[in-house]
N, C-alpha and C. Protein backbone atom coordinates (compact mmCIF):
# COMPACT_ATOMS: atom_id res chain seq x y z
N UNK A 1 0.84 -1.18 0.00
CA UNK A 1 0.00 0.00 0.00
C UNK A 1 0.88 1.24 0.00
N UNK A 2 0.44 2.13 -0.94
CA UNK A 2 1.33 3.68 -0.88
C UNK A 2 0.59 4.28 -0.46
N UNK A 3 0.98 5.57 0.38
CA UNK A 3 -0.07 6.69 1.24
C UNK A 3 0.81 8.01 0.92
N UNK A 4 0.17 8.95 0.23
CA UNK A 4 0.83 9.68 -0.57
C UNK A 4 0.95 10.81 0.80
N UNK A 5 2.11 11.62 1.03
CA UNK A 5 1.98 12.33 1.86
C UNK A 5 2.64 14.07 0.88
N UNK A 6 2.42 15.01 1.40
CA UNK A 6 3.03 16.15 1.19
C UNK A 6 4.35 16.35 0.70
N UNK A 7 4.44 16.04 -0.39
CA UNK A 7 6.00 16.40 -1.11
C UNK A 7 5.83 16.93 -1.70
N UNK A 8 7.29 17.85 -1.90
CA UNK A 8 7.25 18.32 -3.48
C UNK A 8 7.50 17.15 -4.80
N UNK A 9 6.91 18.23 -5.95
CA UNK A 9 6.96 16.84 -7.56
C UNK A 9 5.90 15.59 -6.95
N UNK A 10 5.23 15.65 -6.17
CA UNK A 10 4.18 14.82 -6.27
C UNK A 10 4.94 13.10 -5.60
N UNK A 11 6.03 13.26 -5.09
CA UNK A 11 6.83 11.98 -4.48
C UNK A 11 5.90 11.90 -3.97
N UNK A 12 5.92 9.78 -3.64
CA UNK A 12 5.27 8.85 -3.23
C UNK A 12 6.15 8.52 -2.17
N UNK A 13 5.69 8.23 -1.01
CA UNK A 13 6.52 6.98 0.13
C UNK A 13 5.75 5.80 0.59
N UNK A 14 6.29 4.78 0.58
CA UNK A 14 5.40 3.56 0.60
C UNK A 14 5.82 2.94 2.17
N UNK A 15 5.09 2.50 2.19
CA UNK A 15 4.75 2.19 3.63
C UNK A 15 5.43 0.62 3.75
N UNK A 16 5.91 0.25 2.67
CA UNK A 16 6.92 -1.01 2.86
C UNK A 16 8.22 -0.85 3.48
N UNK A 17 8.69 0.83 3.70
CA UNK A 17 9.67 0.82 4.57
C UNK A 17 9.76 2.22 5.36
N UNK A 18 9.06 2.49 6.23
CA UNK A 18 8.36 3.63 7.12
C UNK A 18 9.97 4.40 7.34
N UNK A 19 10.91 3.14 8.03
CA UNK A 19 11.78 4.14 8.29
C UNK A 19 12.85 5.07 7.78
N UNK A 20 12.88 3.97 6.31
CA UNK A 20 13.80 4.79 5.20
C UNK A 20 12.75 5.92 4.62
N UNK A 21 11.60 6.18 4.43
CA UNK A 21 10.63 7.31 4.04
C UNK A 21 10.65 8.64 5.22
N UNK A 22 10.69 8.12 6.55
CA UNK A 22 10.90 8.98 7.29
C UNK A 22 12.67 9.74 7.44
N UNK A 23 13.68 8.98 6.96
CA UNK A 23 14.60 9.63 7.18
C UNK A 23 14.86 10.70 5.79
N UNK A 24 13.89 9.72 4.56
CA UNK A 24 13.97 10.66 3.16
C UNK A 24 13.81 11.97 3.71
N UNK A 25 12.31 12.10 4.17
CA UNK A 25 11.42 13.45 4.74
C UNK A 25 12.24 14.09 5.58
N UNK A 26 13.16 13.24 6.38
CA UNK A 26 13.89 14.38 7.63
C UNK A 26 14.85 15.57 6.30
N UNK A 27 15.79 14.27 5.47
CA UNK A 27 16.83 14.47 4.29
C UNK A 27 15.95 15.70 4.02
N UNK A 28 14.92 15.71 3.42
CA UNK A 28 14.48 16.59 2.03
C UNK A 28 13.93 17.88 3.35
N UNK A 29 13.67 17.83 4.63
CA UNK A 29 13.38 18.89 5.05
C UNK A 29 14.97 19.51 5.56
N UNK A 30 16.14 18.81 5.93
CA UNK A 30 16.95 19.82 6.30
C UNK A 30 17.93 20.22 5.05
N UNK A 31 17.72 20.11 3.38
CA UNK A 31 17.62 20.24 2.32
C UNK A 31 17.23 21.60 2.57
N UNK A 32 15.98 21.77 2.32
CA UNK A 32 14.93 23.09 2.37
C UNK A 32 15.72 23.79 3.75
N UNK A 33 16.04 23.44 4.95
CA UNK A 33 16.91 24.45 5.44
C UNK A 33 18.04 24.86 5.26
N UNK A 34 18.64 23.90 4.75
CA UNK A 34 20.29 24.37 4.45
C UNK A 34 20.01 25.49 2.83
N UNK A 35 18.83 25.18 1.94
CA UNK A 35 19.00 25.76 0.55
C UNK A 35 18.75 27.34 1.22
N UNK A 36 17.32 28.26 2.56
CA UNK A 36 16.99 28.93 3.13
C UNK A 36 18.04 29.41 3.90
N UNK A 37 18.90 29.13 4.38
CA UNK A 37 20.42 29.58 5.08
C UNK A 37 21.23 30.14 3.95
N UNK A 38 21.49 29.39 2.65
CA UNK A 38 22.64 29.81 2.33
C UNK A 38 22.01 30.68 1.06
N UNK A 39 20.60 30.92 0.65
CA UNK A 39 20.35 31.28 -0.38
C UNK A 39 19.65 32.73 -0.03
N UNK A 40 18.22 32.56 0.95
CA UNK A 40 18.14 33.68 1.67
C UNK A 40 18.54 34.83 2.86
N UNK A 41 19.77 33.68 2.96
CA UNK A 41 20.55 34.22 4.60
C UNK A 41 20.07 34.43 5.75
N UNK A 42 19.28 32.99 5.83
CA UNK A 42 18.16 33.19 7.11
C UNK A 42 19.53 32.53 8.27
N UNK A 43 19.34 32.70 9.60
CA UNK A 43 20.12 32.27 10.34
C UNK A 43 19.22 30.37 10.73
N UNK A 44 19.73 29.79 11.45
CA UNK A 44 19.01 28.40 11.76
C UNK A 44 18.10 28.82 12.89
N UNK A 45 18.34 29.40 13.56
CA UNK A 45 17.29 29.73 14.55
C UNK A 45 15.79 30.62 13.77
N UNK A 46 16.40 31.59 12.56
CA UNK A 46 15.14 31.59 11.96
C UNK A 46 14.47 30.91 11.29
N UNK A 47 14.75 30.29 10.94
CA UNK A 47 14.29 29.48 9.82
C UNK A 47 13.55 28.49 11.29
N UNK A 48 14.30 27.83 12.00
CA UNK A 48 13.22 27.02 12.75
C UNK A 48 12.22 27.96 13.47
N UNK A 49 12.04 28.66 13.60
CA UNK A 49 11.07 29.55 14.40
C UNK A 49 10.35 29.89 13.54
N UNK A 50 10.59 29.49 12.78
CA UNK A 50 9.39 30.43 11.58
C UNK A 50 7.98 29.56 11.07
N UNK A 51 7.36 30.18 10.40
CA UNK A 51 6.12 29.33 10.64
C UNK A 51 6.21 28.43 9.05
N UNK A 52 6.60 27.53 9.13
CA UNK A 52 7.12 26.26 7.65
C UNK A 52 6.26 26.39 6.45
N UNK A 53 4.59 26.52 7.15
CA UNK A 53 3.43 26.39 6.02
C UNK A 53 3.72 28.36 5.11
N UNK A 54 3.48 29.04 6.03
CA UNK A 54 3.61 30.67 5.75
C UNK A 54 5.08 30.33 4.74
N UNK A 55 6.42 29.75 5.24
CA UNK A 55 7.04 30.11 4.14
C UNK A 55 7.13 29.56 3.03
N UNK A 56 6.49 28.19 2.82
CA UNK A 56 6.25 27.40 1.79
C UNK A 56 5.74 28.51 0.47
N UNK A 57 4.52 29.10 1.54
CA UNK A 57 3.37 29.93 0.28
C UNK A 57 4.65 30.80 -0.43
N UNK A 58 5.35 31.45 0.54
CA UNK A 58 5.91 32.79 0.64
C UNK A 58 7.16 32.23 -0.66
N UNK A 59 8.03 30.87 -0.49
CA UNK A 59 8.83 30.73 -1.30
C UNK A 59 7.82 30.16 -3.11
N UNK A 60 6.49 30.14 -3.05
CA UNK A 60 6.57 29.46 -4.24
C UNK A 60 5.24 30.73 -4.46
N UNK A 61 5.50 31.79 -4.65
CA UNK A 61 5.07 33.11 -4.65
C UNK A 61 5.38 33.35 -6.23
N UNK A 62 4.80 34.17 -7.15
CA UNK A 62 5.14 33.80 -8.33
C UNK A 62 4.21 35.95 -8.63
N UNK A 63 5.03 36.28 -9.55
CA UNK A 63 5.05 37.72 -9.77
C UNK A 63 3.84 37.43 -10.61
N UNK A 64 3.30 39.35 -10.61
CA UNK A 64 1.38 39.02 -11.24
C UNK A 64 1.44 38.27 -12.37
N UNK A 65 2.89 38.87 -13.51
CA UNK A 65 2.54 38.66 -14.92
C UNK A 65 2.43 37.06 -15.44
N UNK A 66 3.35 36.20 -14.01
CA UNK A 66 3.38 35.26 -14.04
C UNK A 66 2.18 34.14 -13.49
N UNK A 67 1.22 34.92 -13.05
CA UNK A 67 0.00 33.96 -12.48
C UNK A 67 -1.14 33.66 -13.27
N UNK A 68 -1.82 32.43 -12.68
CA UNK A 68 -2.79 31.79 -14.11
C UNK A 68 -3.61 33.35 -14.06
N UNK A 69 -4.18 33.69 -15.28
CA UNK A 69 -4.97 34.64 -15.31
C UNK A 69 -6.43 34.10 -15.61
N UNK A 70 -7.32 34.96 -15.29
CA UNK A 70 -8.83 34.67 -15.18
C UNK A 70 -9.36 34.97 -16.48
N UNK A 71 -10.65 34.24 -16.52
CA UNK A 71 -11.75 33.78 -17.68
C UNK A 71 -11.08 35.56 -18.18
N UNK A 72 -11.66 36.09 -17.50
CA UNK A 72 -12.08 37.76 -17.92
C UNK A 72 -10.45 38.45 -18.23
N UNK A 73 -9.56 38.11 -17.31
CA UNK A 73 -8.44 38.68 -17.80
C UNK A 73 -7.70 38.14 -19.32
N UNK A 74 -8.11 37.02 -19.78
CA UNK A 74 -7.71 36.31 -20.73
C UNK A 74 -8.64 36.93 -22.17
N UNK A 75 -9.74 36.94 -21.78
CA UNK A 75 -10.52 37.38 -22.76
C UNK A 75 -10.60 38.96 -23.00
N UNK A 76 -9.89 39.89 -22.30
CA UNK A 76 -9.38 41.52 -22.85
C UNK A 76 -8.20 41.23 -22.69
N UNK A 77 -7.05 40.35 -22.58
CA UNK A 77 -6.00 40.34 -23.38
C UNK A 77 -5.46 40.18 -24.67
N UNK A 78 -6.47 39.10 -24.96
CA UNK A 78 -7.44 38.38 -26.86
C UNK A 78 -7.56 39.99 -27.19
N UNK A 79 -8.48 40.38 -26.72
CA UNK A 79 -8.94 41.78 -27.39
C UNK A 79 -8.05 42.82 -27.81
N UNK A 80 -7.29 42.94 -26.68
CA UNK A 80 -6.28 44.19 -26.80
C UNK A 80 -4.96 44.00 -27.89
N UNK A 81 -5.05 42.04 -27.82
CA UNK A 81 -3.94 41.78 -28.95
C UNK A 81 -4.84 41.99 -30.44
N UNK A 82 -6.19 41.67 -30.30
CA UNK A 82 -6.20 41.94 -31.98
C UNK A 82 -6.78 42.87 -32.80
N UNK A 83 -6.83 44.19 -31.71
CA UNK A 83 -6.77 45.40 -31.81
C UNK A 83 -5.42 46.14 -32.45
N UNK A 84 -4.53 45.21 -31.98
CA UNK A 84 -3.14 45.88 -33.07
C UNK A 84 -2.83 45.48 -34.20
């Protein structure tokens, strides 16, 4: 049986070996702290104090031009392109 838990890329851990899946998850979370230390220059005490879910959102944050756009924003962008 596989029990899909919270990863990134959609990883699977199977429950045929709990403890090698749990040390993956420890691996891939002090990963995400060491990449937050040396990339954002958080100290280790911030980064553990900080609230994990808040910075998840906060690191996969994506600029306006880059976000899905809506029914309505899509359809006066159509417009405005074939107006030129």
């Amino acid at each position: 049986m596989v029990t899909t838990l919270t990863k990134a890329q959609n990883q699977q851990i199977s429950d045929d070996d709990p403890v090698h899946a749990y040390e993956q998850m420890i691996e891939d979370f002090d990963y995400s702290e060491q990449q937050m230390i040396l990339n954002a220059h958080m100290s280790v005490d911030e980064f553990e104090n900080t609230d994990y879910y808040r910075l998840i959102e906060i690191m996969n944050a994506k600029p306006r031009d880059k976000r899905p756009k809506t029914l309505w924003e899509l359809a006066d962008s159509m417009d405005t392109s074939e107006r030129r």
